[in-house]
N, C-alpha and C. Protein backbone atom coordinates (compact mmCIF):
# COMPACT_ATOMS: atom_id res chain seq x y z
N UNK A 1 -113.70 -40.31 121.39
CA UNK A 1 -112.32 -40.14 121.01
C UNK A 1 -111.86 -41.39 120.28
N UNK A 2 -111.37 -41.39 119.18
CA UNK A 2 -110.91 -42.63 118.36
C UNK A 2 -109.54 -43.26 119.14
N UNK A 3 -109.70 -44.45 119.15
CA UNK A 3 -108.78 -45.02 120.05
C UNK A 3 -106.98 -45.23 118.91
N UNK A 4 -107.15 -44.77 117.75
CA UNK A 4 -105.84 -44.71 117.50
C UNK A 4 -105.04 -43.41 117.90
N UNK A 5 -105.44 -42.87 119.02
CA UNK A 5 -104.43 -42.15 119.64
C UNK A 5 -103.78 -43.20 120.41
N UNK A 6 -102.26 -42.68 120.82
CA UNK A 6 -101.55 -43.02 121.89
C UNK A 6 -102.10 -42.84 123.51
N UNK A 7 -102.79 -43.75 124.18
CA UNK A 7 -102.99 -43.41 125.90
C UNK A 7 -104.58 -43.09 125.57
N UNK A 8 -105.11 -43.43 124.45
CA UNK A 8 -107.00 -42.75 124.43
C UNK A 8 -107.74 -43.00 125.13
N UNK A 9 -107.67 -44.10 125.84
CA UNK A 9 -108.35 -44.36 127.01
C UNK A 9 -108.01 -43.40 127.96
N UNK A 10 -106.91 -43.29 128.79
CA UNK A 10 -106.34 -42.51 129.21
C UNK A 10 -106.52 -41.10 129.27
N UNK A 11 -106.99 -40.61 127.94
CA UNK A 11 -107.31 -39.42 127.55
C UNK A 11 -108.31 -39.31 127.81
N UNK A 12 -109.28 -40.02 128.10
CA UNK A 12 -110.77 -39.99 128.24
C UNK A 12 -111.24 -39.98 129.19
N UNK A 13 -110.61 -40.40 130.07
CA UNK A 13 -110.37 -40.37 131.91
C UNK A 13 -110.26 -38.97 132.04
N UNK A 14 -109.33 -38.44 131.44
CA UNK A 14 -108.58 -37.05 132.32
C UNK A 14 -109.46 -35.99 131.58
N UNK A 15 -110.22 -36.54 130.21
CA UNK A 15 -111.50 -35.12 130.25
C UNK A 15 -112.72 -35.26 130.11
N UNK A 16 -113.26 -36.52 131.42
CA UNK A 16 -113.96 -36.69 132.01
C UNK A 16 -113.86 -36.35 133.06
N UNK A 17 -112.28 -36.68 133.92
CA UNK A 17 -111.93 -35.81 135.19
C UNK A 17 -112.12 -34.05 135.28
N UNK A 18 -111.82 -33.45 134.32
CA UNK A 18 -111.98 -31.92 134.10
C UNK A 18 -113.38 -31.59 133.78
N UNK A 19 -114.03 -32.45 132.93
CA UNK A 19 -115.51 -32.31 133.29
C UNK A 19 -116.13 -32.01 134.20
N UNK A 20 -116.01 -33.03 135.34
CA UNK A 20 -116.12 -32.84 136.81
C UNK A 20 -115.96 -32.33 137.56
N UNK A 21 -114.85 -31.68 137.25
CA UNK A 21 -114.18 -30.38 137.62
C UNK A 21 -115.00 -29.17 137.42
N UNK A 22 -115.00 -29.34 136.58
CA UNK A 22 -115.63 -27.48 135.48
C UNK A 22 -117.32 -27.43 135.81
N UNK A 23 -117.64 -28.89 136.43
CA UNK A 23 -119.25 -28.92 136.31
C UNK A 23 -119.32 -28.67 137.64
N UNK A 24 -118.38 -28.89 138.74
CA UNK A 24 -118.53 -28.83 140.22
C UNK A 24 -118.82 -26.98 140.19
N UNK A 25 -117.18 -26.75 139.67
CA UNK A 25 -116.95 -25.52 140.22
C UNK A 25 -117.04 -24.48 139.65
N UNK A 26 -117.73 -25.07 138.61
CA UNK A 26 -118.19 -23.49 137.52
C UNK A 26 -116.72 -22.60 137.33
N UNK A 27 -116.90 -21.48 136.94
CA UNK A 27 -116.20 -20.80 136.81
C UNK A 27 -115.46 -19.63 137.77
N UNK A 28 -114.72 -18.96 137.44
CA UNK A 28 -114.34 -17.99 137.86
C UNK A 28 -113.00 -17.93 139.28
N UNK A 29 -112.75 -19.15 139.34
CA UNK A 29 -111.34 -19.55 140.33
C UNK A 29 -110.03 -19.10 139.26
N UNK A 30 -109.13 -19.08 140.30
CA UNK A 30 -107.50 -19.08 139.82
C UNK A 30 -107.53 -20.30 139.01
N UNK A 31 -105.80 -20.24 137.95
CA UNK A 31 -105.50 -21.14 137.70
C UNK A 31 -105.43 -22.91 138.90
N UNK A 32 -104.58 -22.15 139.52
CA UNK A 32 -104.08 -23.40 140.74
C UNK A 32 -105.66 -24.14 141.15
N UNK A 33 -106.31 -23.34 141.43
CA UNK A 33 -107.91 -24.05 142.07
C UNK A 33 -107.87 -25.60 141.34
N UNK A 34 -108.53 -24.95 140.05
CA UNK A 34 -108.71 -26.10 139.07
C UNK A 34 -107.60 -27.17 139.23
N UNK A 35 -106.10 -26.84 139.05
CA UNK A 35 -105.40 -28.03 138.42
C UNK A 35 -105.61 -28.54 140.08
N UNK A 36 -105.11 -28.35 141.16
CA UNK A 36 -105.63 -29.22 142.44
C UNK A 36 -106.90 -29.67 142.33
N UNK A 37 -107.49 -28.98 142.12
CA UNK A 37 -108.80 -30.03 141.70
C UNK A 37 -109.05 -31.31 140.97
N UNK A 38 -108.59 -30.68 139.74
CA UNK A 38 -108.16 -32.02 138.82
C UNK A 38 -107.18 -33.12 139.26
N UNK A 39 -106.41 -32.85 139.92
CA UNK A 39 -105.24 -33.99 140.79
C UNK A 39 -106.61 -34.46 141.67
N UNK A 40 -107.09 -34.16 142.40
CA UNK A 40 -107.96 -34.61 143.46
C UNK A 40 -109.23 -35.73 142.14
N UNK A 41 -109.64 -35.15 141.55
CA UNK A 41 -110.71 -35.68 140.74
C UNK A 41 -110.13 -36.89 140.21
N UNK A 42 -109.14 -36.57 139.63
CA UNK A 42 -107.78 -38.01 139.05
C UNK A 42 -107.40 -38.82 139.86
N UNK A 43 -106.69 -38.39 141.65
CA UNK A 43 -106.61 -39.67 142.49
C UNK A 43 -107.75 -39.97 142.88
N UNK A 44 -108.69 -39.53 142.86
CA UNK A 44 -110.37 -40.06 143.39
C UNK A 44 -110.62 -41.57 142.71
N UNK A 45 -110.03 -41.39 141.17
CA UNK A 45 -110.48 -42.00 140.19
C UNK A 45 -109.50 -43.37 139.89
N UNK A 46 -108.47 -43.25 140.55
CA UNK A 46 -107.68 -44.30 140.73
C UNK A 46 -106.58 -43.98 139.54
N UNK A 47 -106.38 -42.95 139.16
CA UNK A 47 -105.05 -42.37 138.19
C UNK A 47 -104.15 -41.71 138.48
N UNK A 48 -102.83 -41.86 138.96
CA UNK A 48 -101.91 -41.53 139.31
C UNK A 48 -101.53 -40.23 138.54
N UNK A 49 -101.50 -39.21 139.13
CA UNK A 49 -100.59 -38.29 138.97
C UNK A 49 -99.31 -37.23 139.40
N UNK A 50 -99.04 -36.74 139.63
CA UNK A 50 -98.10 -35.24 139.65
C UNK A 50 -98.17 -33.75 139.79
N UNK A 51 -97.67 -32.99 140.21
CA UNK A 51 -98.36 -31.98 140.05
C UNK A 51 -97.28 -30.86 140.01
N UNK A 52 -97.17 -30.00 139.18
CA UNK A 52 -96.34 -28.82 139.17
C UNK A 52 -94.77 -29.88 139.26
N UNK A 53 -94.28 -30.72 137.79
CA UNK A 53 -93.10 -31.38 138.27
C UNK A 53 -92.45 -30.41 137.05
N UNK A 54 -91.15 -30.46 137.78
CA UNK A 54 -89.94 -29.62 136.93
C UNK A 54 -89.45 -30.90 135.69
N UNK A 55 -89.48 -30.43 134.70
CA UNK A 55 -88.82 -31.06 133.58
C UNK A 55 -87.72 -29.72 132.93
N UNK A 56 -87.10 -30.41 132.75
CA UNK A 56 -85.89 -29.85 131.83
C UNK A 56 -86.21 -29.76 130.70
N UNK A 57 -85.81 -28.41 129.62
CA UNK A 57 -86.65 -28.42 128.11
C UNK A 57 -84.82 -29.10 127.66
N UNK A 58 -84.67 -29.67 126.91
CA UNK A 58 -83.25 -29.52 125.78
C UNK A 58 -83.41 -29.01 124.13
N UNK A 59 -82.61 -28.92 123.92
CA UNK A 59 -82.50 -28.20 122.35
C UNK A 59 -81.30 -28.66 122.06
N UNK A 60 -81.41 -29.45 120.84
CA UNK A 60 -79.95 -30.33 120.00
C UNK A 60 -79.13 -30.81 121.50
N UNK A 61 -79.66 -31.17 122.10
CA UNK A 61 -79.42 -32.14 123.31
C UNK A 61 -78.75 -30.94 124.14
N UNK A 62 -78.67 -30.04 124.68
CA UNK A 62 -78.28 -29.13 125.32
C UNK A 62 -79.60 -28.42 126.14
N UNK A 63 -79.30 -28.60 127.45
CA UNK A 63 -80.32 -28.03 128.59
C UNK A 63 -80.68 -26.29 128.23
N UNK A 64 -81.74 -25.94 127.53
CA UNK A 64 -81.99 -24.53 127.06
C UNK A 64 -83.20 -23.92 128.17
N UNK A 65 -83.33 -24.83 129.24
CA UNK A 65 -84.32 -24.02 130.47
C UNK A 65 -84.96 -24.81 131.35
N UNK A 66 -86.05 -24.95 131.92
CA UNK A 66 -86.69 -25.59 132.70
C UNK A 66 -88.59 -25.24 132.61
N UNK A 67 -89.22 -26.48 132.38
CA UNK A 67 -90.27 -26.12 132.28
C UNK A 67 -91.29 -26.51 133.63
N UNK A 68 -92.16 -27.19 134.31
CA UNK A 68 -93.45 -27.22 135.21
C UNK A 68 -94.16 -27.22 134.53
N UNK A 69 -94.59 -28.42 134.71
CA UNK A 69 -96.06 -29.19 133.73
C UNK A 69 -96.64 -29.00 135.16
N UNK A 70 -98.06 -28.89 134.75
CA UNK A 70 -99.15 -28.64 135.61
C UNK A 70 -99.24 -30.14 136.40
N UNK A 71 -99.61 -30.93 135.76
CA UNK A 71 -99.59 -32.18 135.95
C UNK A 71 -99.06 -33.22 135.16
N UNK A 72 -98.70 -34.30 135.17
CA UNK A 72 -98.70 -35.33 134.72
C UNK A 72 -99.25 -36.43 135.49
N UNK A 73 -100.02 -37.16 133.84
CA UNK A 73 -100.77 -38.21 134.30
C UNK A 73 -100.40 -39.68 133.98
N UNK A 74 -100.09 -40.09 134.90
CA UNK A 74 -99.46 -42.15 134.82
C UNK A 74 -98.20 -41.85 134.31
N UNK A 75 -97.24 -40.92 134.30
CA UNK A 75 -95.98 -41.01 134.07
C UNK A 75 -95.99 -41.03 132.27
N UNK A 76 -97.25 -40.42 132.00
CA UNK A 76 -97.45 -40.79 130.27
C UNK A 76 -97.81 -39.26 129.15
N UNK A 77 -98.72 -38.68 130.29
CA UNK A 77 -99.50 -37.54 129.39
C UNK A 77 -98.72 -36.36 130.45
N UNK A 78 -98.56 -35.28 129.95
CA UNK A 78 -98.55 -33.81 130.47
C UNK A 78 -100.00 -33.06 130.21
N UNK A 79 -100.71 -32.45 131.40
CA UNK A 79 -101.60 -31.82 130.91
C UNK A 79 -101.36 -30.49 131.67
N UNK A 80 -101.54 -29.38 130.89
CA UNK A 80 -101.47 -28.11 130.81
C UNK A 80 -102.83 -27.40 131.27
N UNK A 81 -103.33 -26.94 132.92
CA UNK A 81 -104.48 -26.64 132.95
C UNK A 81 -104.95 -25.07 132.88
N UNK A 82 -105.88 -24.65 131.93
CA UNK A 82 -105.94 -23.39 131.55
C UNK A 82 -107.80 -23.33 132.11
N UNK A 83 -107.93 -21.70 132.44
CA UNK A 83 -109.22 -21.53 132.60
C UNK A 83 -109.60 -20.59 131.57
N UNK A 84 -110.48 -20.56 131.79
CA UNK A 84 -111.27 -19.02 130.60
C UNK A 84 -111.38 -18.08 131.31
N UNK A 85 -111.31 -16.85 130.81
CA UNK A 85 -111.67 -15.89 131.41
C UNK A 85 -112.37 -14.74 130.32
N UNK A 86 -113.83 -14.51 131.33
CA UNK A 86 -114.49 -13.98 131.05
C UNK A 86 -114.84 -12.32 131.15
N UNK A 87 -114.99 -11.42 130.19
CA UNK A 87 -115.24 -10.38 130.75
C UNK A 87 -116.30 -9.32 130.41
């Protein structure tokens, strides 16, 4: 990953953490499995995260809903955890 992203280090942690994840548990779990997993794989790893936190969306500065990020990581990245599904 080229380090002129914002947090690339950072970034490289958390899909190395899902690596670990996806290589443990193969496939075929719920959403929720994985992202607890990934929180577990992330505090294992000494990276602070979050899990299922409510953020507020706004639009032209006016509260237009409420969103739940799967996680957030170090108070920096939102990550959105999706599985595949196969059929």
């Amino acid at each position: 990953m080229s380090s002129e992203y914002k947090y690339s280090e950072l970034s490289e942690k958390i899909i190395a953490a899902a690596y670990n994840v996806h290589k443990e548990l193969g496939q075929g779990f719920l959403e929720k499995v994985y992202k607890n997993a990934l929180a577990i794989e992330l505090e294992e790893n000494g990276i602070k995260c979050k899990v299922e936190v409510p953020l507020t969306v706004n639009y032209h500065n006016r509260a237009v809903g409420e969103y739940y990020a799967d996680i957030i990581v170090d108070d920096k990245i939102i990550v959105e955890v999706k599985r595949r599904v196969f059929g």
